[in-house]
N, C-alpha and C. Protein backbone atom coordinates (compact mmCIF):
# COMPACT_ATOMS: atom_id res chain seq x y z
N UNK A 1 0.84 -1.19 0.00
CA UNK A 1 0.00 0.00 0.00
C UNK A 1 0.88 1.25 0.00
N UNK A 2 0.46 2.04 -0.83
CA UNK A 2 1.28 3.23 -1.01
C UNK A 2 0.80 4.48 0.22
N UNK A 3 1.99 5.19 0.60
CA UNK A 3 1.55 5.61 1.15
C UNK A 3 1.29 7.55 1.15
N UNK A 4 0.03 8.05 1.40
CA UNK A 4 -0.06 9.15 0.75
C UNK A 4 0.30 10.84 1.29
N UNK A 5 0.53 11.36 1.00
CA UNK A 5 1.11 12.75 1.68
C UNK A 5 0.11 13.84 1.14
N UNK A 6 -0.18 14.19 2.53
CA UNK A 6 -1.17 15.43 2.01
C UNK A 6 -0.06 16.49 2.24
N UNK A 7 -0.30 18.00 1.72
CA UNK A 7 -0.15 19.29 1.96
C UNK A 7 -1.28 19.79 2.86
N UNK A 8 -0.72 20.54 4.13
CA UNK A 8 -1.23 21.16 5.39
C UNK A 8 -1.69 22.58 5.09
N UNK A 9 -2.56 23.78 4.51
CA UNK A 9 -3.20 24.60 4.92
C UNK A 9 -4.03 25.16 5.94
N UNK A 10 -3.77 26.45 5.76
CA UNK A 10 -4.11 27.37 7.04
C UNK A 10 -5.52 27.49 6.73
N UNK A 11 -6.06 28.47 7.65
CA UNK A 11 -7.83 28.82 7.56
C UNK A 11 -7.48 29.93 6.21
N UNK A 12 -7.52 30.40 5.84
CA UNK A 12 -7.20 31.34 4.44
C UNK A 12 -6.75 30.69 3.05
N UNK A 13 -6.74 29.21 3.69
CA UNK A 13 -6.73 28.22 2.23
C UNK A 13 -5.08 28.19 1.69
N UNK A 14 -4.16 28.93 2.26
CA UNK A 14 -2.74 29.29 1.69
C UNK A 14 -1.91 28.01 2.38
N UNK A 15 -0.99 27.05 1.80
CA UNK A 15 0.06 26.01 1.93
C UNK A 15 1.02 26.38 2.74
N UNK A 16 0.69 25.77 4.23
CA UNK A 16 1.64 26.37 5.43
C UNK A 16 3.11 25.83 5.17
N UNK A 17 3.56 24.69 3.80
CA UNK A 17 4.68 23.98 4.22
C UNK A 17 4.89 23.02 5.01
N UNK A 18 3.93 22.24 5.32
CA UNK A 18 3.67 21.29 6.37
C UNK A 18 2.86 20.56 5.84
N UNK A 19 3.38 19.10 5.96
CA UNK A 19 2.75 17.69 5.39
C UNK A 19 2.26 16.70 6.31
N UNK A 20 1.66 15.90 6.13
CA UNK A 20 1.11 15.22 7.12
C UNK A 20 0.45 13.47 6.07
N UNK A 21 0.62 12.17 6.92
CA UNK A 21 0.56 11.48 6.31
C UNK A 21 -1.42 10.99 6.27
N UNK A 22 -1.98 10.32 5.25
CA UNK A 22 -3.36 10.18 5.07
C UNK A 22 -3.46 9.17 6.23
N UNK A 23 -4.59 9.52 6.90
CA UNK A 23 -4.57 8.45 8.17
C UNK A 23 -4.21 8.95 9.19
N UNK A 24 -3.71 9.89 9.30
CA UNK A 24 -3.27 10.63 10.82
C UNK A 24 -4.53 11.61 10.93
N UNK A 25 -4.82 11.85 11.94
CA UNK A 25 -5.33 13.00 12.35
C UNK A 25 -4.66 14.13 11.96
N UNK A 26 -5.89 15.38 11.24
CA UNK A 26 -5.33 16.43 10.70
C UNK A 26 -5.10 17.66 11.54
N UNK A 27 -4.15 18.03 12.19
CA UNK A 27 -3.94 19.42 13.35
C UNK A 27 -5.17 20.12 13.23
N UNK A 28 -5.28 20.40 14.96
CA UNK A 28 -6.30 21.78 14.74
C UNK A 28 -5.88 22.78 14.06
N UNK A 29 -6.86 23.96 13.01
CA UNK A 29 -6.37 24.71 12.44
C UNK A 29 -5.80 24.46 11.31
N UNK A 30 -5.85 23.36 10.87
CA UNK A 30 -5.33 22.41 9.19
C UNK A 30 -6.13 22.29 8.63
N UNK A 31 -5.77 22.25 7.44
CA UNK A 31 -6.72 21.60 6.58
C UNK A 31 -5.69 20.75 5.27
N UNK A 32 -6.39 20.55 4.64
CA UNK A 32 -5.99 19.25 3.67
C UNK A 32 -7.41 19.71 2.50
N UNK A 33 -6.47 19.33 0.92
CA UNK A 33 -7.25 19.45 -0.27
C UNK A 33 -8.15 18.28 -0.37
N UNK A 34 -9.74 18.39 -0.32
CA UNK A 34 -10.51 17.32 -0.83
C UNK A 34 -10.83 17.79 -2.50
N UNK A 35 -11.01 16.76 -3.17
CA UNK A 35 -11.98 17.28 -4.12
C UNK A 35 -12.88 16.44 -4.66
N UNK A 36 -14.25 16.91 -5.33
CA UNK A 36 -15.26 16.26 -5.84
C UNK A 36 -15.90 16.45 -7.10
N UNK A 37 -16.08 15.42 -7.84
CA UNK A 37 -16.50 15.36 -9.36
C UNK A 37 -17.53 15.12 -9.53
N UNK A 38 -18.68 15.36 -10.30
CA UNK A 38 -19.85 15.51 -10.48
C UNK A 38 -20.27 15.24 -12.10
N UNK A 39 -20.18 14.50 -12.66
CA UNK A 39 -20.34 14.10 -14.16
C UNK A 39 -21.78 14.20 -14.16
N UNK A 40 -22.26 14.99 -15.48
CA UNK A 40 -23.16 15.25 -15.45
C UNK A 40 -23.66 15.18 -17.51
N UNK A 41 -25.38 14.19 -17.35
CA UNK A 41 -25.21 14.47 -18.74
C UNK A 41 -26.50 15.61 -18.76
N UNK A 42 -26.84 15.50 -20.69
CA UNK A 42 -27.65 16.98 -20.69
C UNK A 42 -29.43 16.48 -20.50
N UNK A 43 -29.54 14.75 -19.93
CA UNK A 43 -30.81 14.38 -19.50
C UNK A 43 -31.21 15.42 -18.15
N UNK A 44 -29.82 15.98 -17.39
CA UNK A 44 -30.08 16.40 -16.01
C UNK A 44 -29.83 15.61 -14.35
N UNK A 45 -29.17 14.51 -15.01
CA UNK A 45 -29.13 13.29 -14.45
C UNK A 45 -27.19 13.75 -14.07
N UNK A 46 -26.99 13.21 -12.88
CA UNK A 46 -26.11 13.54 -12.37
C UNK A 46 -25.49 12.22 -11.74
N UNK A 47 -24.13 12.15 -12.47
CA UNK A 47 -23.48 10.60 -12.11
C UNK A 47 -23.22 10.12 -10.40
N UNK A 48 -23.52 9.13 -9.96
CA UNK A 48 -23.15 8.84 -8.26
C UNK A 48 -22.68 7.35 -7.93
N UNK A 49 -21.56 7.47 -7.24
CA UNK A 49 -21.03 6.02 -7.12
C UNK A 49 -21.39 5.55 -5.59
N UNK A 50 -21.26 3.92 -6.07
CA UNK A 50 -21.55 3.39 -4.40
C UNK A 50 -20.51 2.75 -4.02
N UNK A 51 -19.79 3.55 -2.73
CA UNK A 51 -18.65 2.92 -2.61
C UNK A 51 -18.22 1.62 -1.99
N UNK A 52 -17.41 1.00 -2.34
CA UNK A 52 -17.22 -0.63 -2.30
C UNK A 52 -16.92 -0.65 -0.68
N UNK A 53 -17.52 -2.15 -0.38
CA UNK A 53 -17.05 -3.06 1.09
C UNK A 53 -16.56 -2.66 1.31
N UNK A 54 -14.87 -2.71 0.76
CA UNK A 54 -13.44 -2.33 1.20
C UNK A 54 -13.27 -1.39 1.73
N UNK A 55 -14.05 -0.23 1.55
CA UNK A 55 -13.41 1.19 2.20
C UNK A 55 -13.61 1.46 3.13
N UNK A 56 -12.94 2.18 3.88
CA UNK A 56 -12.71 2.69 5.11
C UNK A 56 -13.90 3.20 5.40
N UNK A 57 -13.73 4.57 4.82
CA UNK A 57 -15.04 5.80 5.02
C UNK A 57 -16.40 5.25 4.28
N UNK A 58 -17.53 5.14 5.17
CA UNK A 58 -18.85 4.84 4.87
C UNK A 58 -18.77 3.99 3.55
N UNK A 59 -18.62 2.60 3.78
CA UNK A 59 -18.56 1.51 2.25
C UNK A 59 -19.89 1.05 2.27
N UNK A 60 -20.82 1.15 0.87
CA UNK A 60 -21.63 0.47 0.97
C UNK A 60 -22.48 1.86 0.52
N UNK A 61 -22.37 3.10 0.73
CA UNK A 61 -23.03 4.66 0.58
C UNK A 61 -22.88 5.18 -0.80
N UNK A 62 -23.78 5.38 -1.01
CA UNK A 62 -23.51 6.09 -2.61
C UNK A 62 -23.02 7.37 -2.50
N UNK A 63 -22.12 8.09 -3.39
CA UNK A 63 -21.17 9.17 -3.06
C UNK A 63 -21.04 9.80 -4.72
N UNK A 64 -20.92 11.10 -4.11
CA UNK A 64 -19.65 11.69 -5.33
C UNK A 64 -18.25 11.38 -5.41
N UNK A 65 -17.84 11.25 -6.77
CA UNK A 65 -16.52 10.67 -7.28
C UNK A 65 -15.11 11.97 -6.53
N UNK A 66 -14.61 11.30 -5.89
CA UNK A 66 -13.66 12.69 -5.31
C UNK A 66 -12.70 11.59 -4.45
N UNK A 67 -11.69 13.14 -3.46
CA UNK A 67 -10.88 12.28 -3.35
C UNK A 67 -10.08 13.15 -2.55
N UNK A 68 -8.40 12.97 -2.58
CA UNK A 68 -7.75 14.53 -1.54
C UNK A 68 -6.60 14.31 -2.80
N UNK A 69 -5.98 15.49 -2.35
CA UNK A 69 -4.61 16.11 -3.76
C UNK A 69 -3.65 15.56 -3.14
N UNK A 70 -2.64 14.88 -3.52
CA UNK A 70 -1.36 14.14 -2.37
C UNK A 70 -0.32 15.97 -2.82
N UNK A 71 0.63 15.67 -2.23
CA UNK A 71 1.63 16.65 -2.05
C UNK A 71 2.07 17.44 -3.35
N UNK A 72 1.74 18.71 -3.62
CA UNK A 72 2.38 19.07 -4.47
C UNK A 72 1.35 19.00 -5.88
N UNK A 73 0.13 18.58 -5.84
CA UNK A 73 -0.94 18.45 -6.82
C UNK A 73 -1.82 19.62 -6.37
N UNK A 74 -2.22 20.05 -7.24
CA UNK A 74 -3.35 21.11 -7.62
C UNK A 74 -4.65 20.48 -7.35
N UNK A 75 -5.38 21.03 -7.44
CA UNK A 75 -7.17 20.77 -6.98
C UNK A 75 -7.63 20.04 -8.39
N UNK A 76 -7.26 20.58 -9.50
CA UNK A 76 -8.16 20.47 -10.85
C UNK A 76 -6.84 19.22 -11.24
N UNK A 77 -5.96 18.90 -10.71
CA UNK A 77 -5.02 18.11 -11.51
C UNK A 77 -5.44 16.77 -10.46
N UNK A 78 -5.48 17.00 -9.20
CA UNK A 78 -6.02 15.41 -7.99
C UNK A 78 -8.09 15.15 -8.37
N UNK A 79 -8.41 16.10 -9.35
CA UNK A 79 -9.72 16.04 -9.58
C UNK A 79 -9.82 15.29 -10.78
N UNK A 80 -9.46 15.56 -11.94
CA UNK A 80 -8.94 14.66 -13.05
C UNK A 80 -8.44 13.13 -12.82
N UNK A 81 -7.29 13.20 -11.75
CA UNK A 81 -6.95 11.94 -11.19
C UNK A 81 -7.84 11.47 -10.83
N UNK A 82 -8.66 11.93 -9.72
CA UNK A 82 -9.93 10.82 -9.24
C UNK A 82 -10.34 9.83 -9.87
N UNK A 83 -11.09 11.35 -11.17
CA UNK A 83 -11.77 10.92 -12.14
C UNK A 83 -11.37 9.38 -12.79
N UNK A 84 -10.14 9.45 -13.17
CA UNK A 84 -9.67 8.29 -13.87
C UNK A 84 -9.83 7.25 -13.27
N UNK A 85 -8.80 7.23 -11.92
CA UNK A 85 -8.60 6.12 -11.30
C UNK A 85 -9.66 5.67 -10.87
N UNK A 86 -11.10 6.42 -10.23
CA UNK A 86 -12.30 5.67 -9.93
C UNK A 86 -13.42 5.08 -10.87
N UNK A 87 -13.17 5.43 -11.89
CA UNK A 87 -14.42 5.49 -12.67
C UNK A 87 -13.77 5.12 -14.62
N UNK A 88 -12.41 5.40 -14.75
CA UNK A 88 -11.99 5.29 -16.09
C UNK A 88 -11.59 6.73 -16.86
N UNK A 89 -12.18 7.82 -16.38
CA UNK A 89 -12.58 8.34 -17.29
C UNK A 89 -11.79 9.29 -17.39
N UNK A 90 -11.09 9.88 -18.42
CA UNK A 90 -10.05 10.85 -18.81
C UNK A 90 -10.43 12.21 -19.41
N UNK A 91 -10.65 12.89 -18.25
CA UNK A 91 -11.03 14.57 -19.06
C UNK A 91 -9.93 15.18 -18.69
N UNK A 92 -10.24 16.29 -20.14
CA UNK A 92 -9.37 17.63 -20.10
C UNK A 92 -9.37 18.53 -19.00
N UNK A 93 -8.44 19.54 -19.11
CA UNK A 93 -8.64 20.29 -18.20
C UNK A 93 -9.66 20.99 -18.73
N UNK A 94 -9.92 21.35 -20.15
CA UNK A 94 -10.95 22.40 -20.80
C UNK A 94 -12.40 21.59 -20.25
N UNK A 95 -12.53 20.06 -20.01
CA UNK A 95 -13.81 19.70 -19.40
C UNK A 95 -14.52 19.65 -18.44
N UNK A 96 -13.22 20.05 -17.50
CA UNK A 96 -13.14 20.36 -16.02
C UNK A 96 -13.83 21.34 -16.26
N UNK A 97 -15.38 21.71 -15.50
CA UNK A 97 -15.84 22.91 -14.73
C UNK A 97 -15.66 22.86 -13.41
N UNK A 98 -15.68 24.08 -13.21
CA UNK A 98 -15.11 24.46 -11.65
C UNK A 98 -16.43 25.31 -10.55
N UNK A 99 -16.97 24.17 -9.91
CA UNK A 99 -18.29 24.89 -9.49
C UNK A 99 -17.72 25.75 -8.01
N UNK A 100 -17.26 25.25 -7.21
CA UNK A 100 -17.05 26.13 -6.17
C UNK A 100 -15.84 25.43 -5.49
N UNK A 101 -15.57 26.42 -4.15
CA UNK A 101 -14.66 25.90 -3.23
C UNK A 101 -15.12 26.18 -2.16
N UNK A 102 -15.30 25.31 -0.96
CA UNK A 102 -15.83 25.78 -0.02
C UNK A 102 -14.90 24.52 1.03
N UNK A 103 -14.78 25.74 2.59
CA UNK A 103 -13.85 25.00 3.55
C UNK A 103 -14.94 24.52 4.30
N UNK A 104 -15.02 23.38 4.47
CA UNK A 104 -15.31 22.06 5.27
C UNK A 104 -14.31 21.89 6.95
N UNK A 105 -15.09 20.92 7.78
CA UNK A 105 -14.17 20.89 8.70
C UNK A 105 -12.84 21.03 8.98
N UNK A 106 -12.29 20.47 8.09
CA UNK A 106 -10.74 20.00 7.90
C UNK A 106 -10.16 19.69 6.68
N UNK A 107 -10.70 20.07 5.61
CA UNK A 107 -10.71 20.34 4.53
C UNK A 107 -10.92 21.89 3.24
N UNK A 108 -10.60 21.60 2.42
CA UNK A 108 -11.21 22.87 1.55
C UNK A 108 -11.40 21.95 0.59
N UNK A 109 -12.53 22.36 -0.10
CA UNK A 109 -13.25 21.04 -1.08
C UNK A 109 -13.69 21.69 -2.40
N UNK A 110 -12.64 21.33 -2.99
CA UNK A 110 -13.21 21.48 -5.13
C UNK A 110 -13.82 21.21 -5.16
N UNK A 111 -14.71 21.47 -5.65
CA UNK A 111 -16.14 20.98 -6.58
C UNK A 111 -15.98 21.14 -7.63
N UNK A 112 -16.29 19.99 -8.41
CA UNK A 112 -15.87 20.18 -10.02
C UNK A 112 -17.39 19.73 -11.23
N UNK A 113 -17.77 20.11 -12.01
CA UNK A 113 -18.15 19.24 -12.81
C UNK A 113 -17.67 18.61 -14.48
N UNK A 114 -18.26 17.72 -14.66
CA UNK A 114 -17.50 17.30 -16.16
C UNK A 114 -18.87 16.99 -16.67
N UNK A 115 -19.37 17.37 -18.29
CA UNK A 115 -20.51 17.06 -19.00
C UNK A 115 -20.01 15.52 -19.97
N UNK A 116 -20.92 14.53 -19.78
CA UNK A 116 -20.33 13.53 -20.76
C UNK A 116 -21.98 12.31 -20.75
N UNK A 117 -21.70 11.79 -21.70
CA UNK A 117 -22.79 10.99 -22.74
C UNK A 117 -22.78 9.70 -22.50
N UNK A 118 -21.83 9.10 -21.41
CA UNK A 118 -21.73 8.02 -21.22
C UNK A 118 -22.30 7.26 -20.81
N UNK A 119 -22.18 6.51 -21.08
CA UNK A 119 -24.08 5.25 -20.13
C UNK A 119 -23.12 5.06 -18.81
N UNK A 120 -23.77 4.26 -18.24
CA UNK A 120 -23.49 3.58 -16.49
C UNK A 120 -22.33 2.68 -17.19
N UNK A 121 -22.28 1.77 -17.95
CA UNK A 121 -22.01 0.30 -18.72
C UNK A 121 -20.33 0.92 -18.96
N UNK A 122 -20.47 2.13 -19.67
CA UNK A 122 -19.30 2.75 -20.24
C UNK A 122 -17.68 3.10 -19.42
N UNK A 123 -18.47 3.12 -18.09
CA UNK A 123 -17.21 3.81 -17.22
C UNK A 123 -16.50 2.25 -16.60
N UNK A 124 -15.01 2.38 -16.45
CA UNK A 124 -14.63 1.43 -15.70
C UNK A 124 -13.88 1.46 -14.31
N UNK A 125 -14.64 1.09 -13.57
CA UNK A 125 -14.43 1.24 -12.17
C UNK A 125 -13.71 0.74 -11.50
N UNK A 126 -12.92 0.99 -10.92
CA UNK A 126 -11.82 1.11 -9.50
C UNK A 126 -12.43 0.21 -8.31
N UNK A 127 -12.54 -1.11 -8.53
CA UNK A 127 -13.65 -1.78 -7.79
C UNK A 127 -13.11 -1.96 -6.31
N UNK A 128 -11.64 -1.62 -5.50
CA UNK A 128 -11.14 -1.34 -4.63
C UNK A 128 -12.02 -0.21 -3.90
N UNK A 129 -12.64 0.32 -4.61
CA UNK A 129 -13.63 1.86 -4.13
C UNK A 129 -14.54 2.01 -4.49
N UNK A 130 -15.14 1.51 -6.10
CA UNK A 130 -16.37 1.83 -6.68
C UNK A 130 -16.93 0.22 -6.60
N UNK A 131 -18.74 0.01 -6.26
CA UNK A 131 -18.75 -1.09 -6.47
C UNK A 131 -19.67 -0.97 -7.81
N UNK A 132 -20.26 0.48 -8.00
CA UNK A 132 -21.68 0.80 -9.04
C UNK A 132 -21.45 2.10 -9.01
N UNK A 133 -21.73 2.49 -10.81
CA UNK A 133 -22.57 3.91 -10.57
C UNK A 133 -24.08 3.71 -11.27
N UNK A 134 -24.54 4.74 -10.74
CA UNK A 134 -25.91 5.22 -11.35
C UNK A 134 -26.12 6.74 -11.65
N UNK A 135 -26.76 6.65 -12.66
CA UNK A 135 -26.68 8.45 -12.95
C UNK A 135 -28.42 8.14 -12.37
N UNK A 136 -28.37 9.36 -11.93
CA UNK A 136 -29.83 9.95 -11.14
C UNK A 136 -30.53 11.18 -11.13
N UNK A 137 -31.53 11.60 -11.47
CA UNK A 137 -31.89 13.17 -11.14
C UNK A 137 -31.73 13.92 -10.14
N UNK A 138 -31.84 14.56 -9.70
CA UNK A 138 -31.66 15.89 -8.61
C UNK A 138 -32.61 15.14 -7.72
N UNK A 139 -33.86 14.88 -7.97
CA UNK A 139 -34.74 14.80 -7.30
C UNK A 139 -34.68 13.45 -6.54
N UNK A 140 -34.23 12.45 -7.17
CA UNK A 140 -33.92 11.22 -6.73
C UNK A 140 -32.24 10.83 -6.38
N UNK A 141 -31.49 11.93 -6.48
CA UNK A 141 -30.32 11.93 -5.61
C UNK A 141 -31.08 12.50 -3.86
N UNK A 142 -31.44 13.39 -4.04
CA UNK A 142 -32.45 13.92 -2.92
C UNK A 142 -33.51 12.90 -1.90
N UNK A 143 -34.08 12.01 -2.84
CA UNK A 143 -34.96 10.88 -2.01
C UNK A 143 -34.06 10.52 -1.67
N UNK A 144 -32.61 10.02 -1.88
CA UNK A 144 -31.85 8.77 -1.26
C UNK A 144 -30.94 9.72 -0.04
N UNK A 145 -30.74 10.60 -0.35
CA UNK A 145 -30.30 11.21 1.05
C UNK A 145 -30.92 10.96 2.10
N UNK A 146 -32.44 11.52 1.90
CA UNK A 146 -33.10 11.18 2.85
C UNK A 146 -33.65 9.93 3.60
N UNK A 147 -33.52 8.86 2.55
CA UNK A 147 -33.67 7.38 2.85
C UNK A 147 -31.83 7.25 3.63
N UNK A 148 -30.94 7.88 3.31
CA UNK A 148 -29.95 7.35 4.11
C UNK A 148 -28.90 6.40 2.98
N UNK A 149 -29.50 6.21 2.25
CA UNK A 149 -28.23 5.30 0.93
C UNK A 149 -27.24 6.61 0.65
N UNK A 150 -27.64 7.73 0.51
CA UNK A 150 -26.98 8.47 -0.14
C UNK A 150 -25.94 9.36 0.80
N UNK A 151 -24.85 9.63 0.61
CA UNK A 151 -24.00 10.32 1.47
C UNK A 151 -24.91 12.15 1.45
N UNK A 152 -25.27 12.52 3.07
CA UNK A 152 -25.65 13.95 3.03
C UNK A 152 -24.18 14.57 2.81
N UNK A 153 -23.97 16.01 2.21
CA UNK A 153 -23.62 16.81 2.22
C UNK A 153 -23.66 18.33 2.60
N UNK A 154 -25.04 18.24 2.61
CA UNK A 154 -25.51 19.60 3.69
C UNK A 154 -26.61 20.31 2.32
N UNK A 155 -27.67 20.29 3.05
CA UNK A 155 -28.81 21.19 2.10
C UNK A 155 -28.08 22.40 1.73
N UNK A 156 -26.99 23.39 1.89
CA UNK A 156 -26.45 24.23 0.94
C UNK A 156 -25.52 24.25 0.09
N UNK A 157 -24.93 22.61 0.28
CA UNK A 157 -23.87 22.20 -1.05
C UNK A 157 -24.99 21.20 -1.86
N UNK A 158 -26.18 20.54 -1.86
CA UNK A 158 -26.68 20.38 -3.02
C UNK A 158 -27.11 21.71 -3.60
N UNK A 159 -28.24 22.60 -2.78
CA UNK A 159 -28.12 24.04 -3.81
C UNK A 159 -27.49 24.46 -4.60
N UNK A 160 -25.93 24.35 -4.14
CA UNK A 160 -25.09 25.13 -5.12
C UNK A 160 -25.19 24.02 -6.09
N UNK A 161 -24.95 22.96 -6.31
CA UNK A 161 -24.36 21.95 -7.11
C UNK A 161 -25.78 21.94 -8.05
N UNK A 162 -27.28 22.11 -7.28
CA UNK A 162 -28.04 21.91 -8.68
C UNK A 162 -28.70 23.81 -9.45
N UNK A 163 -27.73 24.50 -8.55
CA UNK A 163 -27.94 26.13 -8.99
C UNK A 163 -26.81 25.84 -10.34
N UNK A 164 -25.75 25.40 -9.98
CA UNK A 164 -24.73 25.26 -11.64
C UNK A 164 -25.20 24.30 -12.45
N UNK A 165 -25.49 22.67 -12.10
CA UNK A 165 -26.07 22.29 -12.64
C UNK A 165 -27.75 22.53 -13.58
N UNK A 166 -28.22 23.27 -13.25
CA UNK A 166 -29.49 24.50 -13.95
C UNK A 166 -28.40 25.16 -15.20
N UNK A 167 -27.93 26.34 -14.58
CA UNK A 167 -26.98 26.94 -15.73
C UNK A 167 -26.54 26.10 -16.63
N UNK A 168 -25.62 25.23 -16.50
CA UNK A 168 -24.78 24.59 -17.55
C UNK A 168 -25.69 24.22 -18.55
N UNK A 169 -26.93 23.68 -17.84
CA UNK A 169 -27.99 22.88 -18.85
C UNK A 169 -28.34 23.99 -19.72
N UNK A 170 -28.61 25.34 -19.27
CA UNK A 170 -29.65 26.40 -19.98
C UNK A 170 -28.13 26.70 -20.91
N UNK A 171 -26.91 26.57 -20.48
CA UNK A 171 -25.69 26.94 -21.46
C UNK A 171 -25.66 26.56 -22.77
């Protein structure tokens, strides 16, 4: 097992120079790069994986595709990575949209989206982490939160995510 190195930020989001290994507890006053991908086609339907047995963090929960930046990686460059390694899928940086950034407990968290045509069948999954995806509507990503399959994120990060997701579509 490889082992991974985050970069340590301050509350102002700026790289204190201080690393810390994945699996440790993150200092008070730290934070660490998450980021999250959101594939989205122009049905309105918004891609969601269920993450495999194996994992640590909530296995078995359907989730957005994301992940943290190891040392020395950018937000939009460990977001791309995700992408690949969980799911197959190889976008540009020009496919990368960039919906927000917002600091989380111990984190600061990309939000990204990518537009693509792909069926469920098409993507190939990282079965160490992914066990399924399903693309889903807004509305039925929403029932499963509330049934509990679905990982919450907080009623003002779906807003934002289906306030851009609206735009892009009317784009």
């Amino acid at each position: 097992m490889n082992v991974e190195i985050w970069d340590l930020y301050d509350a102002q989001g700026e790289k204190t120079g201080k690393t810390m290994i994945r699996g440790e507890a993150i200092p008070v006053g730290f934070y660490h790069i998450g980021v999250h991908i959101w594939p989205m086609n122009d049905k309105g339907e918004l891609l969601i994986q269920r993450r495999s047995m194996g994992v640590q963090w909530k296995p078995g929960i359907w989730a957005v595709t994301g992940g943290s930046a190891v040392s020395g990686e950018e937000p939009l460059t460990a977001a791309r990575r995700e992408l690949r390694e969980e799911l197959g899928y190889a976008a540009s940086k020009a496919d990368m949209l960039f919906v927000s950034r917002l600091r989380r407990s111990n984190s600061y968290c990309y939000v990204y989206a990518v537009k693509t045509d792909w069926a469920e069948d098409d993507f190939t999954l990282q079965r160490e982490e992914v066990s399924a995806v399903r693309w889903c509507s807004p509305q039925r990503l929403m029932q499963m939160v509330s049934e509990g399959s679905m990982y919450n994120y907080g009623d003002a990060y779906y807003r934002m995510l289906f306030d851009f997701q609206k735009d892009i579509l009317r784009a």
